[in-house]
Protein backbone atom coordinates (compact mmCIF):
# COMPACT_ATOMS: atom_id res chain seq x y z
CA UNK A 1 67.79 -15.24 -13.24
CA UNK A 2 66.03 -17.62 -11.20
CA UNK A 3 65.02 -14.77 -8.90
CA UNK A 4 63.66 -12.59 -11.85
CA UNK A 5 61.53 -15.38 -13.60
CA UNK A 6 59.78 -15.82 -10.02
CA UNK A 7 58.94 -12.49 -9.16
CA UNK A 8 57.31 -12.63 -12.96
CA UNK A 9 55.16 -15.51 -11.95
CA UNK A 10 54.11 -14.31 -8.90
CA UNK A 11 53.29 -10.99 -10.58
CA UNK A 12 51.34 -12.92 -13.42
CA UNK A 13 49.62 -15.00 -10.47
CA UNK A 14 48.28 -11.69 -8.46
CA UNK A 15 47.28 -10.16 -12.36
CA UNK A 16 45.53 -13.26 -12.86
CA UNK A 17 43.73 -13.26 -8.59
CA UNK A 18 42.86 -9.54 -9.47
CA UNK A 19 41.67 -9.95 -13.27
CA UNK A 20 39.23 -12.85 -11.52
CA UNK A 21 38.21 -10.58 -9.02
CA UNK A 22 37.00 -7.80 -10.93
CA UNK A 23 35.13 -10.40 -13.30
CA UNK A 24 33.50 -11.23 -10.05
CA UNK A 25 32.91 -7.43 -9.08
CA UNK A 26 31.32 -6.86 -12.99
CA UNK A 27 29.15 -10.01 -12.65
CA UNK A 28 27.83 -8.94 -9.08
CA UNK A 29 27.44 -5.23 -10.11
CA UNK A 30 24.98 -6.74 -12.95
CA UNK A 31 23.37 -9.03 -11.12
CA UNK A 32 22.77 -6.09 -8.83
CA UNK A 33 21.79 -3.77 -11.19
CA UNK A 34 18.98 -6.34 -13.17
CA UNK A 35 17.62 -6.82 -9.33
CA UNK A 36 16.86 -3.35 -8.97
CA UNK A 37 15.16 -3.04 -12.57
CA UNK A 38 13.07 -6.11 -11.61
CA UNK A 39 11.91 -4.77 -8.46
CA UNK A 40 11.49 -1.10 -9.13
CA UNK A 41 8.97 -1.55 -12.29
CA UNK A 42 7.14 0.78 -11.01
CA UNK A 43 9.29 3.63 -12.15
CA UNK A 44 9.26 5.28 -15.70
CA UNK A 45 11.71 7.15 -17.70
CA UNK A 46 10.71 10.16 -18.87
CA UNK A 47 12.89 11.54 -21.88
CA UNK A 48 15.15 14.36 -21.05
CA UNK A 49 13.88 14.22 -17.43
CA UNK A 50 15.50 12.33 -13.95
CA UNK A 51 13.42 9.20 -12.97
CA UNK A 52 10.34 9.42 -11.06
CA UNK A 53 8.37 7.53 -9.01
CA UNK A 54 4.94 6.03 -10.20
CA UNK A 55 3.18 5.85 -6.81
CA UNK A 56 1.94 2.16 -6.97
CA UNK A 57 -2.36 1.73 -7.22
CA UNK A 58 -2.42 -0.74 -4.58
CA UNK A 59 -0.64 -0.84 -1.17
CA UNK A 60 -1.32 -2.71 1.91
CA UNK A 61 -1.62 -1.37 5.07
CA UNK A 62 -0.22 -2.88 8.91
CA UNK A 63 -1.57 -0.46 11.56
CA UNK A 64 -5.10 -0.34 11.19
CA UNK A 65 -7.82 1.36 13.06
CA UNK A 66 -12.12 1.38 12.32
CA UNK A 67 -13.07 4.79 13.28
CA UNK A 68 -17.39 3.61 11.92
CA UNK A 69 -18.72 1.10 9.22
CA UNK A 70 -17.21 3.60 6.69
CA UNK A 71 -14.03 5.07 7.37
CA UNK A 72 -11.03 3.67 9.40
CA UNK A 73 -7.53 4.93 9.77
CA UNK A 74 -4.45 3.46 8.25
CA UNK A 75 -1.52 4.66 10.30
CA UNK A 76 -2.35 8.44 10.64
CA UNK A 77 -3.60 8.39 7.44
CA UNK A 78 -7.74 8.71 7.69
CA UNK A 79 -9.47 6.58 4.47
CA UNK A 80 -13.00 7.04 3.67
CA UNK A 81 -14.34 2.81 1.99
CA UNK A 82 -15.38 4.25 -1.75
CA UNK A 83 -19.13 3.06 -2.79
CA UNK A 84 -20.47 2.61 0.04
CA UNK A 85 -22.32 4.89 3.27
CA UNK A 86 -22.68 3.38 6.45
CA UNK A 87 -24.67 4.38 9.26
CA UNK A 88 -23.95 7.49 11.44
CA UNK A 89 -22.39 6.70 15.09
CA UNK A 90 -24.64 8.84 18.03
CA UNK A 91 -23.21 12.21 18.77
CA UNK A 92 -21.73 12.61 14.64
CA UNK A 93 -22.34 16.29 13.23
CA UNK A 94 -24.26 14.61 10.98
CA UNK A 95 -27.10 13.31 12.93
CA UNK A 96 -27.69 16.99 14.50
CA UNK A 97 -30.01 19.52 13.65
CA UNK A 98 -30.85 20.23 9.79
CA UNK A 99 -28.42 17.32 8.55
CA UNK A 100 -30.27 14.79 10.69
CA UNK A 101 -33.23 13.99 7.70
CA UNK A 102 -30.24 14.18 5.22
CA UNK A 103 -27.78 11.46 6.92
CA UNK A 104 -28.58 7.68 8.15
CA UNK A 105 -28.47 7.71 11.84
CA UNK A 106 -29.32 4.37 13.35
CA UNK A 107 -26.43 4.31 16.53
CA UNK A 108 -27.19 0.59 17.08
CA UNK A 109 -26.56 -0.52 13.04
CA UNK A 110 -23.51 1.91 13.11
CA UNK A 111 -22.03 -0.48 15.73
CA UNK A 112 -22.90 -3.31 13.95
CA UNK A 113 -21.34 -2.31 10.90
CA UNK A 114 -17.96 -0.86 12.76
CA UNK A 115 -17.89 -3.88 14.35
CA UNK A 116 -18.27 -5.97 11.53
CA UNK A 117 -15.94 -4.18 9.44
CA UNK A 118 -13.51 -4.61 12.42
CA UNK A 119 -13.86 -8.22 12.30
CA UNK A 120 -13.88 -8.53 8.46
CA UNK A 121 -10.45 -6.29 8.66
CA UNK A 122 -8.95 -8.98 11.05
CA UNK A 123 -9.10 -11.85 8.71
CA UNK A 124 -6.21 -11.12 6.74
CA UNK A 125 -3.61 -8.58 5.02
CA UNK A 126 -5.48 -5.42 4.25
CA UNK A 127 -4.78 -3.66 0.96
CA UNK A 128 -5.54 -0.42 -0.11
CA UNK A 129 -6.01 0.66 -3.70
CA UNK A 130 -6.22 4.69 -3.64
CA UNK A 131 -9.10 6.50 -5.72
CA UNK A 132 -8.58 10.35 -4.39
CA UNK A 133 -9.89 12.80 -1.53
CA UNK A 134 -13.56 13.11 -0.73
CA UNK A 135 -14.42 16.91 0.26
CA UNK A 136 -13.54 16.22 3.81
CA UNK A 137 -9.71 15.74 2.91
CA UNK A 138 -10.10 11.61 3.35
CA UNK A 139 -8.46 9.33 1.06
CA UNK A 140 -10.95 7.71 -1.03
CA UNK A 141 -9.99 4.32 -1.34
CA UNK A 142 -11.33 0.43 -2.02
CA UNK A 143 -10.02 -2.13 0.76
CA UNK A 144 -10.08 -5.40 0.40
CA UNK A 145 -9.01 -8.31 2.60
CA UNK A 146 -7.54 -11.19 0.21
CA UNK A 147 -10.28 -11.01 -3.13
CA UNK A 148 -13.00 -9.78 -0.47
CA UNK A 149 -14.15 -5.73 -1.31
CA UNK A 150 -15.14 -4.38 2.73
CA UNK A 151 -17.82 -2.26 1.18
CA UNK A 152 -19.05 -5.26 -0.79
CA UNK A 153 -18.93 -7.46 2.81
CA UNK A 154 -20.89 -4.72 4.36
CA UNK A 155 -23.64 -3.83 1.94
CA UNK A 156 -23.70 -7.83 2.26
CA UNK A 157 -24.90 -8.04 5.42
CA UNK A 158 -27.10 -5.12 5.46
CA UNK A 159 -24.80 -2.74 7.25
CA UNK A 160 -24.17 -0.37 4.19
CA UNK A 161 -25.74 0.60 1.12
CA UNK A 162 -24.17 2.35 -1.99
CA UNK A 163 -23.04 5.52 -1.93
CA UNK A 164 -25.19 7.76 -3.95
């Protein structure tokens, strides 16, 4: 009998181990689960539909290269500063033929200002808040550098006016 009544309690003591571990299991799998609700609030439900992803306004952006006063390149994507027109670099499309008496073409300001906004980019973490294309397939977009707008910084220092 002896034998019986501990085989009972050692079944009881494993029922009991494994009972505790899947309380553990439930409480991590919630814990889990509220983590990624926090963290993904950028996603919606739509009724009837799967979920989908709300792309988020603003991003920031690591690998960062000024192409002119204007427009620089975030990774391979190219972004075009919203509000604002910089000079035109010598040898740009722009500054030939017809287009010339359209476009501002000062070489030596659209150094300046690339150079300037490569400085200005260099403070700090760049973000990114997307507005759209312009015609010439560019991501429109504001950048700022902590609560610092680039366009704002340029037109500043007399290195950009607003885009009309």
């Amino acid at each position: 009998m002896g034998r019986v009544y501990r085989r009972r309690e050692v079944i009881r003591s494993r029922l009991s181990r494994m009972k505790a571990a899947g309380l553990f299991c439930g409480v991590a799998i919630g814990v889990f689960a509220l983590g990624m609700l926090i963290t993904n609030v950028d996603r919606i439900a739509i009724p009837g539909a799967a979920w989908t992803r709300v792309p988020r306004a603003t991003s920031s952006c690591e690998y960062i290269s000024v192409h002119d006063g204007d427009t620089i390149r975030c990774g391979t994507e190219r972004i075009r500063l919203s509000g604002i027109d910089a000079p035109e670099l010598a040898g740009s499309p722009r500054c030939e033929g017809e287009r010339a008496a359209r476009s501002w073409c000062d070489d030596q300001l659209a150094r300046q200002s690339r150079d300037a906004l490569r400085a200005f980019l260099g403070t700090g973490r760049v973000e990114l808040t997307r507005e759209g294309k312009d015609k010439y397939g560019r991501t429109l977009a504001t950048v700022r550098v902590g609560n610092q707008v680039a366009g704002d910084h340029l037109m500043q220092l007399g290195l950009a006016k607003a885009y009309r």
